[in-house]
Protein backbone atom coordinates (compact mmCIF):
# COMPACT_ATOMS: atom_id res chain seq x y z
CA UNK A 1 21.28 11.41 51.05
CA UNK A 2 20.81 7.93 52.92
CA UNK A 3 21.38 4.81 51.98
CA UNK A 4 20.01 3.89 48.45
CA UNK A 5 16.51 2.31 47.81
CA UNK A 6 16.81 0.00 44.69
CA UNK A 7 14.52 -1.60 43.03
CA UNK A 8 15.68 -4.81 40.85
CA UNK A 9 13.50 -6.36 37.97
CA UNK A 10 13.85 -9.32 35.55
CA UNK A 11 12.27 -12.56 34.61
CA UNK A 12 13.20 -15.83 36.74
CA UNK A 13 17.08 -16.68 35.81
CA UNK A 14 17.92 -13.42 35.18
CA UNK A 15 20.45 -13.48 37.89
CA UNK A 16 18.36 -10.93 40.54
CA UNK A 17 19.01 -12.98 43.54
CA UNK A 18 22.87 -12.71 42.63
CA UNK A 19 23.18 -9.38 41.66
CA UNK A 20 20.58 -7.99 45.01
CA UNK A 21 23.47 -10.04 47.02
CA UNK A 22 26.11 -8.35 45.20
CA UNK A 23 24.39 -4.77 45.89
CA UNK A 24 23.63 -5.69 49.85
CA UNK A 25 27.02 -6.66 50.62
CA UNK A 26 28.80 -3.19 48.25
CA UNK A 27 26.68 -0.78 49.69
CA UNK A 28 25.42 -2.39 53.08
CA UNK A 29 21.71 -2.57 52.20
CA UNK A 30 19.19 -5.01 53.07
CA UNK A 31 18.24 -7.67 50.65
CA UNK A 32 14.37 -7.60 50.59
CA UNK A 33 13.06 -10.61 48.96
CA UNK A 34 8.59 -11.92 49.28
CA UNK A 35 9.93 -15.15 50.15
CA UNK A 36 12.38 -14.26 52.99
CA UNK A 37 9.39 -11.56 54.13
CA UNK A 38 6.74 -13.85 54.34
CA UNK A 39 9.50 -16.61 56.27
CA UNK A 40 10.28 -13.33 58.71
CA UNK A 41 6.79 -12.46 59.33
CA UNK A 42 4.84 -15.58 58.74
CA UNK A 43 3.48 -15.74 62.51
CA UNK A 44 1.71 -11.62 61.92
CA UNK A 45 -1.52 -11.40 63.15
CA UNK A 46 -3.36 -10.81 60.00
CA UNK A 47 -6.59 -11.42 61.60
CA UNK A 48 -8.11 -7.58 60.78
CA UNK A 49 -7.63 -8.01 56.89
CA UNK A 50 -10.41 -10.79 56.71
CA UNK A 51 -8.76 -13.36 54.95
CA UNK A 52 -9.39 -16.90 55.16
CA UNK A 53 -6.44 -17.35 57.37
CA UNK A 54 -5.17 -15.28 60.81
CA UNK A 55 -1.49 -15.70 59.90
CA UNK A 56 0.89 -16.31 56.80
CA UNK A 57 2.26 -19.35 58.84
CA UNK A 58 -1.29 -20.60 58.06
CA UNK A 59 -1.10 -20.15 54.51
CA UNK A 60 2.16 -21.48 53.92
CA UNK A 61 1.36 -24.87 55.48
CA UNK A 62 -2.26 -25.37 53.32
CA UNK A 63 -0.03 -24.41 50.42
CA UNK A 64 -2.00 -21.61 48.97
CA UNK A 65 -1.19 -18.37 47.84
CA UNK A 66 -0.52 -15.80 50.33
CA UNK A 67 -3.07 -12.85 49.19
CA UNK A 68 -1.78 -9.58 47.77
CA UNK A 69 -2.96 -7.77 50.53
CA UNK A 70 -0.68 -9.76 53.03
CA UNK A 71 2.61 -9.84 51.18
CA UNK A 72 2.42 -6.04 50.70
CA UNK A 73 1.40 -5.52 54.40
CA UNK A 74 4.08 -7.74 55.06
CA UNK A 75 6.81 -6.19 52.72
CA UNK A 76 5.89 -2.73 53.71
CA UNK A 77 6.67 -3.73 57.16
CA UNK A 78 10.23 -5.25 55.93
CA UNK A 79 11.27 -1.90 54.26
CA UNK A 80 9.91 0.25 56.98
CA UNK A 81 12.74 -1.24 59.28
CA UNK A 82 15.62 -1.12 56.29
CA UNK A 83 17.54 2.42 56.14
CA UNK A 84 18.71 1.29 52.74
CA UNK A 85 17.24 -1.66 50.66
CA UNK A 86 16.93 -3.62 47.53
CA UNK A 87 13.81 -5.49 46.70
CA UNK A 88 13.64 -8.60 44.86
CA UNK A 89 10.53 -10.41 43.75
CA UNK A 90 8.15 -7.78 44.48
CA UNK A 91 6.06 -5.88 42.45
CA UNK A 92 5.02 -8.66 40.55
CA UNK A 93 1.77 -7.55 39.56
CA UNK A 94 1.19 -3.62 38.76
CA UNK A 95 -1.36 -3.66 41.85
CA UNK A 96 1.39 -4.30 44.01
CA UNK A 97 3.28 -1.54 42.02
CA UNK A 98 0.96 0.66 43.26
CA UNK A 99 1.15 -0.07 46.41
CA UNK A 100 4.97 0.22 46.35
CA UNK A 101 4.40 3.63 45.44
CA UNK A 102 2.79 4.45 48.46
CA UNK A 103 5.09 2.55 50.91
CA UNK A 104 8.60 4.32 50.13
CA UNK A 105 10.23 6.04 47.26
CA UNK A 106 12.11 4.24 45.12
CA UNK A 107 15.74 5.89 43.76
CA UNK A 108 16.65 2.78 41.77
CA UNK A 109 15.01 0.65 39.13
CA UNK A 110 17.23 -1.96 37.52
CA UNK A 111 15.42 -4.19 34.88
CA UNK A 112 17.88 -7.13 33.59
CA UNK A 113 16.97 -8.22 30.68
CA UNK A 114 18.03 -11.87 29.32
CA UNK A 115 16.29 -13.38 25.94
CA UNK A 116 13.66 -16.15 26.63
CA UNK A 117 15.68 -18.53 24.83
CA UNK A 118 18.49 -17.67 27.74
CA UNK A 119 16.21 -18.13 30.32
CA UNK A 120 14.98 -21.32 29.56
CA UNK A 121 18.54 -22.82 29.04
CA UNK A 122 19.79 -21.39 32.13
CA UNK A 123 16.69 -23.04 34.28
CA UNK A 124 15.73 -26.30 32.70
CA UNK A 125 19.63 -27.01 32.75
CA UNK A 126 19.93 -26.71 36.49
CA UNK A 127 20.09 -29.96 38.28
CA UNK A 128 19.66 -30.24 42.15
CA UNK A 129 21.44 -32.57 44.26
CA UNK A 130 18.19 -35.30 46.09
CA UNK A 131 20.95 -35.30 49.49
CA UNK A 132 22.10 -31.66 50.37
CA UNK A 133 20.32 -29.86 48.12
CA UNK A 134 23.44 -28.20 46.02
CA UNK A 135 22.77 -26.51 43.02
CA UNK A 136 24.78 -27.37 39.91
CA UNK A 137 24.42 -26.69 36.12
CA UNK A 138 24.81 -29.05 32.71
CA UNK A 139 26.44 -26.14 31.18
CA UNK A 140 27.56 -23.19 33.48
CA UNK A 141 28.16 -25.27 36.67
CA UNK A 142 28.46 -29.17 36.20
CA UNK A 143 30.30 -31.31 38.75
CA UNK A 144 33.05 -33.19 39.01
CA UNK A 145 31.54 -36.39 38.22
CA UNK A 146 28.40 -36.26 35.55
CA UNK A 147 25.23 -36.40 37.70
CA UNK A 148 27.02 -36.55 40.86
CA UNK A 149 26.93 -33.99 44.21
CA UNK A 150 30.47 -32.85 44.39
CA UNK A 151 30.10 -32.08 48.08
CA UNK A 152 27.86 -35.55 49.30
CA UNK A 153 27.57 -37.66 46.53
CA UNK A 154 24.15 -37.91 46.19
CA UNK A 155 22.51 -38.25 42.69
CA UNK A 156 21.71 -34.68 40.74
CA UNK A 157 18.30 -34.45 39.20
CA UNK A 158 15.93 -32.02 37.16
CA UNK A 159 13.10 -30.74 39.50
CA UNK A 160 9.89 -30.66 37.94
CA UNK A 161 9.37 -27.10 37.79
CA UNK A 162 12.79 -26.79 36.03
CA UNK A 163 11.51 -29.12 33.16
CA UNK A 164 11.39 -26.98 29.60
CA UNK A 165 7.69 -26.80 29.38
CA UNK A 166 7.12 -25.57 33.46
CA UNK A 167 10.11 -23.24 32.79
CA UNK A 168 8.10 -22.06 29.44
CA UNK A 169 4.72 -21.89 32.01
CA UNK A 170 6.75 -19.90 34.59
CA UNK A 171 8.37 -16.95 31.99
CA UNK A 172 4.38 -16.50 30.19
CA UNK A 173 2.60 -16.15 33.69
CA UNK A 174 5.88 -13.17 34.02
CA UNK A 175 4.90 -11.85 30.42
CA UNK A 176 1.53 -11.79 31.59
CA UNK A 177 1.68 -10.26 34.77
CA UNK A 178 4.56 -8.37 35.71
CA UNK A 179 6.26 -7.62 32.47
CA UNK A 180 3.41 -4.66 32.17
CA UNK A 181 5.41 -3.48 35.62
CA UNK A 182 8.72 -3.11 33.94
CA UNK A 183 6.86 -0.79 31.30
CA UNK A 184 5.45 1.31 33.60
CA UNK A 185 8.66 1.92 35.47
CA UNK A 186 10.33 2.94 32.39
CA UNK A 187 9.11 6.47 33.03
CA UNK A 188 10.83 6.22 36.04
CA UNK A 189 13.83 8.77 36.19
CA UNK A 190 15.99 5.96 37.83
CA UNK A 191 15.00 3.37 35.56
CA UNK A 192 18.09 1.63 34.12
CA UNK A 193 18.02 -1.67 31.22
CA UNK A 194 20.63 -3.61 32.15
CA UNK A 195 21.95 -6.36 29.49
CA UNK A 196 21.53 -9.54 31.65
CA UNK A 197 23.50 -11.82 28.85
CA UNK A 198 27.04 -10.23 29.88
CA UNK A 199 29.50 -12.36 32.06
CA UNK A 200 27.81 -11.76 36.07
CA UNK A 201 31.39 -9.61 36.90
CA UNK A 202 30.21 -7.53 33.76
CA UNK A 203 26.19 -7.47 34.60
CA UNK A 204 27.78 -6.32 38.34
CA UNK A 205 29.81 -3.59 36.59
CA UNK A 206 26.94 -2.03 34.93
CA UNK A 207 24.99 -2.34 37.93
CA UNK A 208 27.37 -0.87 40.22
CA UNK A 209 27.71 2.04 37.72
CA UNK A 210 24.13 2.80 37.63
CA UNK A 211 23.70 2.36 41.07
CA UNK A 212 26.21 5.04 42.04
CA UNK A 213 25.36 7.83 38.98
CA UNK A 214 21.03 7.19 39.68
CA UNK A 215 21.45 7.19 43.79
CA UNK A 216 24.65 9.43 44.05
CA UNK A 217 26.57 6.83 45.86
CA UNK A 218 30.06 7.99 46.74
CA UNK A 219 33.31 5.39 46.10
């Protein structure tokens, strides 16, 4: 077969953007995320879809949501050009899932699953540095010096979406919307659980395992 098409699920701070970069680099896949999509192909003429706006870029800069019909145009596009792939961040609604369903087929689904009590330690500890932008943790990740940048210096501080009540905001709009994807997936025949809590070398292992027995990946 070709190279795999994976699928990777979870709530924000589950680890997906480490573990897709972990299953790019092993298998030589592209790393599909919305966000890096929408940066790629935020000058497409969208001008035929009658939206509001001609072009993502558009958008972007008015700072409103980019509309459904876009980002799957747009991440269509990004896995039409990818051999092998795994998506992050998209479906987040089960509208998009269906939409998925008729872009490509899917040999993969990997759902990490972390305790909301997890998640909202892991995000509302992170602190971000105001100079370079580093990212740095009170409890898995702190620096050197409390509250300092280890690499500029400059002073490390909570962003407000990271505060415990927008991280509590973030993980009920996921319940709402895209947790009802998950289920629907679990019919899937390549739909794996994956216990999100372990050490990240162990999450990888179980990953790498299920990636290999679902897609038939050689060593």
């Amino acid at each position: 077969m070709g190279q795999p098409h994976i699928l990777i699920l979870g709530p924000p701070g589950a680890g997906k953007g480490t573990q897709s970069g972990n299953i790019a680099e092993e298998y030589g896949i592209e790393h599909v995320t919305t966000g890096d999509a929408l940066r790629g192909n935020k000058d497409m003429d969208i001008s035929d879809m009658d939206t509001e706006y001609d072009t993502p870029r558009a958008y972007m800069e008015a700072g409103d949501l980019v509309p459904d019909a876009v980002v799957n145009a747009i991440v269509e596009e990004a896995l039409s050009a990818a051999d092998g792939f795994v998506l992050d961040g998209y479906p987040r609604n089960l509208e998009q899932a269906e939409e998925l369903s008729g872009m490509t087929d899917i040999d993969v689904v990997l759902s990490l699953e972390v305790s909301r009590e997890e998640l909202v330690d892991r995000l509302s500890g992170r602190r971000v540095c105001d100079g370079c932008g580093a990212n740095f943790h009170v409890e898995f990740d702190q620096p050197a010096e409390e509250g300092i940048c280890d690499g500029c210096g400059g002073e490390l501080e909570q962003r407000e979406d990271d505060r415990p009540e927008a991280v509590e905001n973030r993980l009920d709009v996921f319940d709402e919307n895209t947790t009802p994807v998950i289920e629907q997936y679990q019919d899937h025949e390549g739909f794996v659980a994956i216990d999100g809590e372990q050490p990240p070398a162990e999450v990888w292992g179980a990953i790498d395992s299920a990636v290999r027995e679902r897609a038939n990946v050689s060593e």
